[in-house]
PDB file of N, CA and C in Angstrom:
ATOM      1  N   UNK A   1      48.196 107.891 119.719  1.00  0.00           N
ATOM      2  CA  UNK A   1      49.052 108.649 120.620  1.00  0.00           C
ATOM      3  C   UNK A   1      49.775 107.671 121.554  1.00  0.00           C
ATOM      4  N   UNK A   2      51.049 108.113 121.717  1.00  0.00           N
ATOM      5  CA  UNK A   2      51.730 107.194 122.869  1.00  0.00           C
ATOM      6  C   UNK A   2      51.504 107.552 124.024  1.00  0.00           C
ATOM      7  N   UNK A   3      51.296 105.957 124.839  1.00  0.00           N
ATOM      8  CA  UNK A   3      50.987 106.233 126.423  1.00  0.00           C
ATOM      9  C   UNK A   3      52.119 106.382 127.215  1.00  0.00           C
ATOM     10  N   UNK A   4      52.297 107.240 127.836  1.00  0.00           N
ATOM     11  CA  UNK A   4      53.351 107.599 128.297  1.00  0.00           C
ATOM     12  C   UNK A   4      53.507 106.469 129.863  1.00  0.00           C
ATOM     13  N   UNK A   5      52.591 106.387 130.328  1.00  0.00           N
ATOM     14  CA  UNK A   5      52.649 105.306 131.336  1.00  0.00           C
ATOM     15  C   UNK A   5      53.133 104.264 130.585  1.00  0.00           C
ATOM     16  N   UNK A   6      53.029 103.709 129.498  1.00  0.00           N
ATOM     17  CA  UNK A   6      53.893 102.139 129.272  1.00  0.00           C
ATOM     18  C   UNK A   6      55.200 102.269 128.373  1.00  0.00           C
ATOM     19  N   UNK A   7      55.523 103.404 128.683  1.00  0.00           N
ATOM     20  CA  UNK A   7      57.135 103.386 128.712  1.00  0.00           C
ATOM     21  C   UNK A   7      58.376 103.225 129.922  1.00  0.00           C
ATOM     22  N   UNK A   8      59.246 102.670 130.000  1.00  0.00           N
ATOM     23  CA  UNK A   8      60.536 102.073 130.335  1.00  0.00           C
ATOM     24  C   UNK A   8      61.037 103.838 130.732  1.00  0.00           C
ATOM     25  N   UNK A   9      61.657 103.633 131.995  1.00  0.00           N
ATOM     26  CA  UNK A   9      62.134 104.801 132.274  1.00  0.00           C
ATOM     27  C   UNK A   9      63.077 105.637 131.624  1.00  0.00           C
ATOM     28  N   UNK A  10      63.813 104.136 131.126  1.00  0.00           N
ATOM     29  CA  UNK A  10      64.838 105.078 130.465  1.00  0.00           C
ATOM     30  C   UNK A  10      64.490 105.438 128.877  1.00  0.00           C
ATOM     31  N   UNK A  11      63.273 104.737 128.519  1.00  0.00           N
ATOM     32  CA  UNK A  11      62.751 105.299 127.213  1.00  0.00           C
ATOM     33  C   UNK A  11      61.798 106.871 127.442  1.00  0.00           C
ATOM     34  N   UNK A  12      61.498 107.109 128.698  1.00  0.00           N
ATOM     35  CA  UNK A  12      60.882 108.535 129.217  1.00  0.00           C
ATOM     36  C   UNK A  12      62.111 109.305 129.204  1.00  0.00           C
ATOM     37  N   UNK A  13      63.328 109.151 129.917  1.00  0.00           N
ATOM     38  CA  UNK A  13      64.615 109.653 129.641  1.00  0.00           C
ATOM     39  C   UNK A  13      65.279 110.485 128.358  1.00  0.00           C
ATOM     40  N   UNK A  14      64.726 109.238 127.633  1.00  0.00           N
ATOM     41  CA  UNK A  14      65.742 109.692 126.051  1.00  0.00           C
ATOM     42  C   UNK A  14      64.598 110.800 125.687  1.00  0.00           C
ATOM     43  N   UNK A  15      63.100 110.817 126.087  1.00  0.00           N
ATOM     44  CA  UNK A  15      61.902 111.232 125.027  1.00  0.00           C
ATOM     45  C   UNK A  15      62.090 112.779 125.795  1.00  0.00           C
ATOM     46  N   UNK A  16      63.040 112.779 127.321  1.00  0.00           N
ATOM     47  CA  UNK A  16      63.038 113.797 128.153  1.00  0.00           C
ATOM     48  C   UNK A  16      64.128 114.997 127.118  1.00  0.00           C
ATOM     49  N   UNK A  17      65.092 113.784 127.137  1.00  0.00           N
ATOM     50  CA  UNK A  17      66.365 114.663 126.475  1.00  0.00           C
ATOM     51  C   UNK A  17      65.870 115.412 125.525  1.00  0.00           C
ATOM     52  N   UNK A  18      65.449 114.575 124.401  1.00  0.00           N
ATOM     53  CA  UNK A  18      65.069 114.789 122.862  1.00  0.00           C
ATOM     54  C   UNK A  18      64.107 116.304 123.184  1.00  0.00           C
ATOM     55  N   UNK A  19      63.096 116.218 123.414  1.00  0.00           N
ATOM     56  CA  UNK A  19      62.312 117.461 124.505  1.00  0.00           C
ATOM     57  C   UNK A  19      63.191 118.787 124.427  1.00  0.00           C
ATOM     58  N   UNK A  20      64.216 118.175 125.594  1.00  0.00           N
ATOM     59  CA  UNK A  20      64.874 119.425 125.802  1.00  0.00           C
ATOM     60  C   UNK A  20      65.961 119.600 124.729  1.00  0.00           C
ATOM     61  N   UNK A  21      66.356 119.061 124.213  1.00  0.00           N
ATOM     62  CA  UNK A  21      66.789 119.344 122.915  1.00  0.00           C
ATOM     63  C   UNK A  21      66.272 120.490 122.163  1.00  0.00           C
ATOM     64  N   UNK A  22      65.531 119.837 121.626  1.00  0.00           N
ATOM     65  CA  UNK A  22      64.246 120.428 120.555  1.00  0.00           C
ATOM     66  C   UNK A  22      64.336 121.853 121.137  1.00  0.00           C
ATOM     67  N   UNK A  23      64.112 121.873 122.580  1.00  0.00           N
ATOM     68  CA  UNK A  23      63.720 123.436 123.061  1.00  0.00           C
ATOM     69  C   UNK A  23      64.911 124.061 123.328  1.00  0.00           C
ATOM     70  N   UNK A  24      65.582 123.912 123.378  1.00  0.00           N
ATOM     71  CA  UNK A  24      66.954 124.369 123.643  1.00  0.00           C
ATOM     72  C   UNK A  24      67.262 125.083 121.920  1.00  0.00           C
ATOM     73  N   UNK A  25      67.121 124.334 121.128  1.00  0.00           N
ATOM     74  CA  UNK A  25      67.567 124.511 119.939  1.00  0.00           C
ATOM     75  C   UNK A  25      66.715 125.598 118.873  1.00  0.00           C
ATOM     76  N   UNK A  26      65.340 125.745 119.988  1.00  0.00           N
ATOM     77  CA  UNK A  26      64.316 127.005 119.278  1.00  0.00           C
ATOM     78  C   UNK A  26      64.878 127.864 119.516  1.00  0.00           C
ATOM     79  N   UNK A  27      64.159 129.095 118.385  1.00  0.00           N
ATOM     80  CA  UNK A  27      64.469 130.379 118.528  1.00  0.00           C
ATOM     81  C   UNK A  27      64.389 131.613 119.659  1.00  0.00           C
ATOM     82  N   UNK A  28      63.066 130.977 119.691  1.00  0.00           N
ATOM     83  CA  UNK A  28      62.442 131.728 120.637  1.00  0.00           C
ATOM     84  C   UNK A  28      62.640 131.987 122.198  1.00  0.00           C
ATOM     85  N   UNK A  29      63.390 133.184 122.190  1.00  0.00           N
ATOM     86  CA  UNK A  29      63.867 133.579 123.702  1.00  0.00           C
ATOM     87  C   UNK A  29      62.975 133.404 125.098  1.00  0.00           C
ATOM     88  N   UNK A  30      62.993 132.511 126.082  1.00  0.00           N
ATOM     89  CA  UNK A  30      62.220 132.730 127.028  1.00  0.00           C
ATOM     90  C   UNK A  30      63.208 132.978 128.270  1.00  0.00           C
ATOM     91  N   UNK A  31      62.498 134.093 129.258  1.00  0.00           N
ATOM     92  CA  UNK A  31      63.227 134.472 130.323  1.00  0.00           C
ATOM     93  C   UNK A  31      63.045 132.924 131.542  1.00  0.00           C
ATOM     94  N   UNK A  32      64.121 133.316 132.227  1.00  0.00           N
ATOM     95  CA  UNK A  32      64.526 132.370 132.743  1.00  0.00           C
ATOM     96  C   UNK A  32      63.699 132.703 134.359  1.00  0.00           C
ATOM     97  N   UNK A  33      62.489 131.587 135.192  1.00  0.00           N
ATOM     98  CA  UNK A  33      61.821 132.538 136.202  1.00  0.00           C
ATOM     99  C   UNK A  33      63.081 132.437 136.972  1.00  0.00           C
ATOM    100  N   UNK A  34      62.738 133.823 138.145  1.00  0.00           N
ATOM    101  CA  UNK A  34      63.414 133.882 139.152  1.00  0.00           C
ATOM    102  C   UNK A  34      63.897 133.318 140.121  1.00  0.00           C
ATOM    103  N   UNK A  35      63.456 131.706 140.464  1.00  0.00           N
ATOM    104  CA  UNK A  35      64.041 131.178 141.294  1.00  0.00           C
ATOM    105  C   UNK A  35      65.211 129.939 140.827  1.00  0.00           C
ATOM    106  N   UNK A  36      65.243 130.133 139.321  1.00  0.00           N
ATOM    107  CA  UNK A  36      66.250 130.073 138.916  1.00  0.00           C
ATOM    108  C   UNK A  36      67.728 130.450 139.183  1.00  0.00           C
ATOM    109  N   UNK A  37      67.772 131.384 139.215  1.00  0.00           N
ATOM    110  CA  UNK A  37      68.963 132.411 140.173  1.00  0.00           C
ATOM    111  C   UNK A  37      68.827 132.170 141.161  1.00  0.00           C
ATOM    112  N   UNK A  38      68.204 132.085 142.348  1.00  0.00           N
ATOM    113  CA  UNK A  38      68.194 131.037 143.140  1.00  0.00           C
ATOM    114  C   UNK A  38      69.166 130.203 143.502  1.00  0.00           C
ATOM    115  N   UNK A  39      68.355 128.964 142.934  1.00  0.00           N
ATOM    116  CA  UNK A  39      68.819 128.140 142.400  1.00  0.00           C
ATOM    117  C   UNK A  39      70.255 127.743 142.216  1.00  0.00           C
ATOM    118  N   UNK A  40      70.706 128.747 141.159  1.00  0.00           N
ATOM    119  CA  UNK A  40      72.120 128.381 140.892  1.00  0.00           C
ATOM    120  C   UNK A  40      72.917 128.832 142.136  1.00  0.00           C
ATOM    121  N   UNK A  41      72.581 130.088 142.887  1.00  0.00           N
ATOM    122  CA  UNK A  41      73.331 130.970 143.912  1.00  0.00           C
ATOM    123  C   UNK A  41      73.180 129.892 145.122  1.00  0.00           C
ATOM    124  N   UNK A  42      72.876 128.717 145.149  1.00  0.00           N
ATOM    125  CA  UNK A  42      72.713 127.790 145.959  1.00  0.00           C
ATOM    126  C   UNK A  42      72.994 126.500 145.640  1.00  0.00           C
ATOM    127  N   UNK A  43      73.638 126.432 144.495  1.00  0.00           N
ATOM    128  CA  UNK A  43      74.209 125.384 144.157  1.00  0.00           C
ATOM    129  C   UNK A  43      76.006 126.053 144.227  1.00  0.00           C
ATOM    130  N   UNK A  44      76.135 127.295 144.034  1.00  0.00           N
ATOM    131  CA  UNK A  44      77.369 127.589 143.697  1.00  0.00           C
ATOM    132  C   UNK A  44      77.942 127.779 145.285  1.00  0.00           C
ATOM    133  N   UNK A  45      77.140 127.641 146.132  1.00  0.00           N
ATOM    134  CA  UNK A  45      77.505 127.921 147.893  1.00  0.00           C
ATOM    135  C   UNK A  45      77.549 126.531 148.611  1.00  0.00           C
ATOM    136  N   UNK A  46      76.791 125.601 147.765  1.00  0.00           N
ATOM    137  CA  UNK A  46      76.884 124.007 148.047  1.00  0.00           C
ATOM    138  C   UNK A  46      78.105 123.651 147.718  1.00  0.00           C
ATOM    139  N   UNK A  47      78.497 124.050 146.478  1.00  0.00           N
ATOM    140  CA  UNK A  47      80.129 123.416 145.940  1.00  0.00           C
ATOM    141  C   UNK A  47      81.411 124.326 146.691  1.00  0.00           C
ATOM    142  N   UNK A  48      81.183 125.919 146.800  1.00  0.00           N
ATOM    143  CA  UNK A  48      82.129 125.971 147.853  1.00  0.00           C
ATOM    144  C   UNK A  48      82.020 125.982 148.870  1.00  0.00           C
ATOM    145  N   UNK A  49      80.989 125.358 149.869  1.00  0.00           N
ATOM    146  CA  UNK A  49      80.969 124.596 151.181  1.00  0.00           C
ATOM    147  C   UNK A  49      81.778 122.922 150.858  1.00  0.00           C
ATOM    148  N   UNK A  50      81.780 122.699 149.769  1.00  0.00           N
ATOM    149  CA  UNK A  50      82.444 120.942 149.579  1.00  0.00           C
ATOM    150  C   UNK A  50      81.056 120.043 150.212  1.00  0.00           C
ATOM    151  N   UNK A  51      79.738 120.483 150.193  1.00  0.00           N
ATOM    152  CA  UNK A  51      78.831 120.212 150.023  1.00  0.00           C
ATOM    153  C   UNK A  51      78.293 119.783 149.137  1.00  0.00           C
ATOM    154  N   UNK A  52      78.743 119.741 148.053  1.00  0.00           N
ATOM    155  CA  UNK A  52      78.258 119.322 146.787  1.00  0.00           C
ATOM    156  C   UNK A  52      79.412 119.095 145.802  1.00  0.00           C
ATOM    157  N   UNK A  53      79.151 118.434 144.649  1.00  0.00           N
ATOM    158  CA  UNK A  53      80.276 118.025 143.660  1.00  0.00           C
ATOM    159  C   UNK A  53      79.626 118.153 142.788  1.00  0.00           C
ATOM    160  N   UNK A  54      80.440 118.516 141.262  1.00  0.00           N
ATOM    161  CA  UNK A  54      80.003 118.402 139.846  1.00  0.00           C
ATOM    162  C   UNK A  54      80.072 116.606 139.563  1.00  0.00           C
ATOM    163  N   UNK A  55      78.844 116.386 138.349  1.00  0.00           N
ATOM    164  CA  UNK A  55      79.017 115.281 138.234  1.00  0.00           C
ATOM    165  C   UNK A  55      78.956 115.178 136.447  1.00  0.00           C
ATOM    166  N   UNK A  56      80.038 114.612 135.529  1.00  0.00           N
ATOM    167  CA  UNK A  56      80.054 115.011 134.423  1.00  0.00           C
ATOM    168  C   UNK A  56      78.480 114.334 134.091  1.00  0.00           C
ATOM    169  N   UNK A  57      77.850 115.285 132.728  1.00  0.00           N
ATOM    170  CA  UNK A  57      76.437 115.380 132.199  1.00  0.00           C
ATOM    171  C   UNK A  57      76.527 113.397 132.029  1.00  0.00           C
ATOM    172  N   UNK A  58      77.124 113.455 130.964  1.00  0.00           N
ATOM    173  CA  UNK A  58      77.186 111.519 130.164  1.00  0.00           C
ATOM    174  C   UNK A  58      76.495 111.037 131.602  1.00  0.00           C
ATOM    175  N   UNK A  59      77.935 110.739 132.322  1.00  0.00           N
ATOM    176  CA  UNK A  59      77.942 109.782 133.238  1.00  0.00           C
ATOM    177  C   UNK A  59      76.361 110.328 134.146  1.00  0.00           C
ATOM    178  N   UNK A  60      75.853 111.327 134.675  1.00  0.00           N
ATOM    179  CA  UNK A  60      74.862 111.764 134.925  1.00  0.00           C
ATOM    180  C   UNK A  60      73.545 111.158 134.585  1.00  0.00           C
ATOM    181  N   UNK A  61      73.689 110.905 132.792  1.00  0.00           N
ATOM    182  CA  UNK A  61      72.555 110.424 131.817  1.00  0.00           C
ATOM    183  C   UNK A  61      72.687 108.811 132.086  1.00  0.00           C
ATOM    184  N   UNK A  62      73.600 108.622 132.290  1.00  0.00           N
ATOM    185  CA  UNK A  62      73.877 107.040 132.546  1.00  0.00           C
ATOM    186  C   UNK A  62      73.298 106.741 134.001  1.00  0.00           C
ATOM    187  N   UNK A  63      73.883 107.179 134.880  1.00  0.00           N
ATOM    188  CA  UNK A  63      73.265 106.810 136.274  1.00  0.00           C
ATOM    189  C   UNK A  63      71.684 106.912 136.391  1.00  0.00           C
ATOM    190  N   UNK A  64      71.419 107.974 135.890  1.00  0.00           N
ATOM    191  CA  UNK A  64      69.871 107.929 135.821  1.00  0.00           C
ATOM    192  C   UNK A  64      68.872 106.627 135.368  1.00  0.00           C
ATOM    193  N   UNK A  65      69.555 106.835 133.793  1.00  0.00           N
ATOM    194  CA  UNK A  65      69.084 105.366 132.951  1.00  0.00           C
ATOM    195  C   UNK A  65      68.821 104.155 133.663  1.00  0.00           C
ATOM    196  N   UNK A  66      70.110 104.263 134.354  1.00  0.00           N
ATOM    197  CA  UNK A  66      70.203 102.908 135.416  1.00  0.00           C
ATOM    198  C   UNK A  66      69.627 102.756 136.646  1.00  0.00           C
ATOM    199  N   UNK A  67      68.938 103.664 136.612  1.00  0.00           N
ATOM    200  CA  UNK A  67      68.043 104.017 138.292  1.00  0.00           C
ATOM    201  C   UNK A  67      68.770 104.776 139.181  1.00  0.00           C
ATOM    202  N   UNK A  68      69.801 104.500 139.173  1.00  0.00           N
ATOM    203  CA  UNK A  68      70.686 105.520 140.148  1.00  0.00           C
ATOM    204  C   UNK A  68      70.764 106.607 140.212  1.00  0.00           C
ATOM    205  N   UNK A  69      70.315 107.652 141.580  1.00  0.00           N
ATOM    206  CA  UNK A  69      70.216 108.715 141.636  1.00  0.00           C
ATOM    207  C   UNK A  69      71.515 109.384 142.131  1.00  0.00           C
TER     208      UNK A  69
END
């Protein structure tokens, strides 16, 4: 089994994506919990306060990789 402690962050990254991949791409419907909605209803009041900005996904996956939050 792989140890997940002696992986490289950005090799936890890709194993993150791949993950959500995989689950994204099942069949099987799961409800989304409630503070989900939330969530978004507070991200969508961050961006029209100009409180917040979209940041394209790539470049997103890249900054991460690179440590940058």
């Amino acid at each position: 089994m792989l140890a997940i402690e002696g992986l490289t962050r950005a090799e936890k990254l890709r194993m993150m994506e791949a993950l959500w991949d995989d689950l994204a791409h099942d069949k099987a419907i799961l409800a989304s919990p409630s503070w989900h909605g939330e969530a978004l209803k507070a991200a969508e009041k961050a961006i029209a306060s100009g409180q917040a900005d979209f940041v394209d996904w790539e470049i997103a996956k890249q900054n991460l990789r690179n440590g940058k939050a």
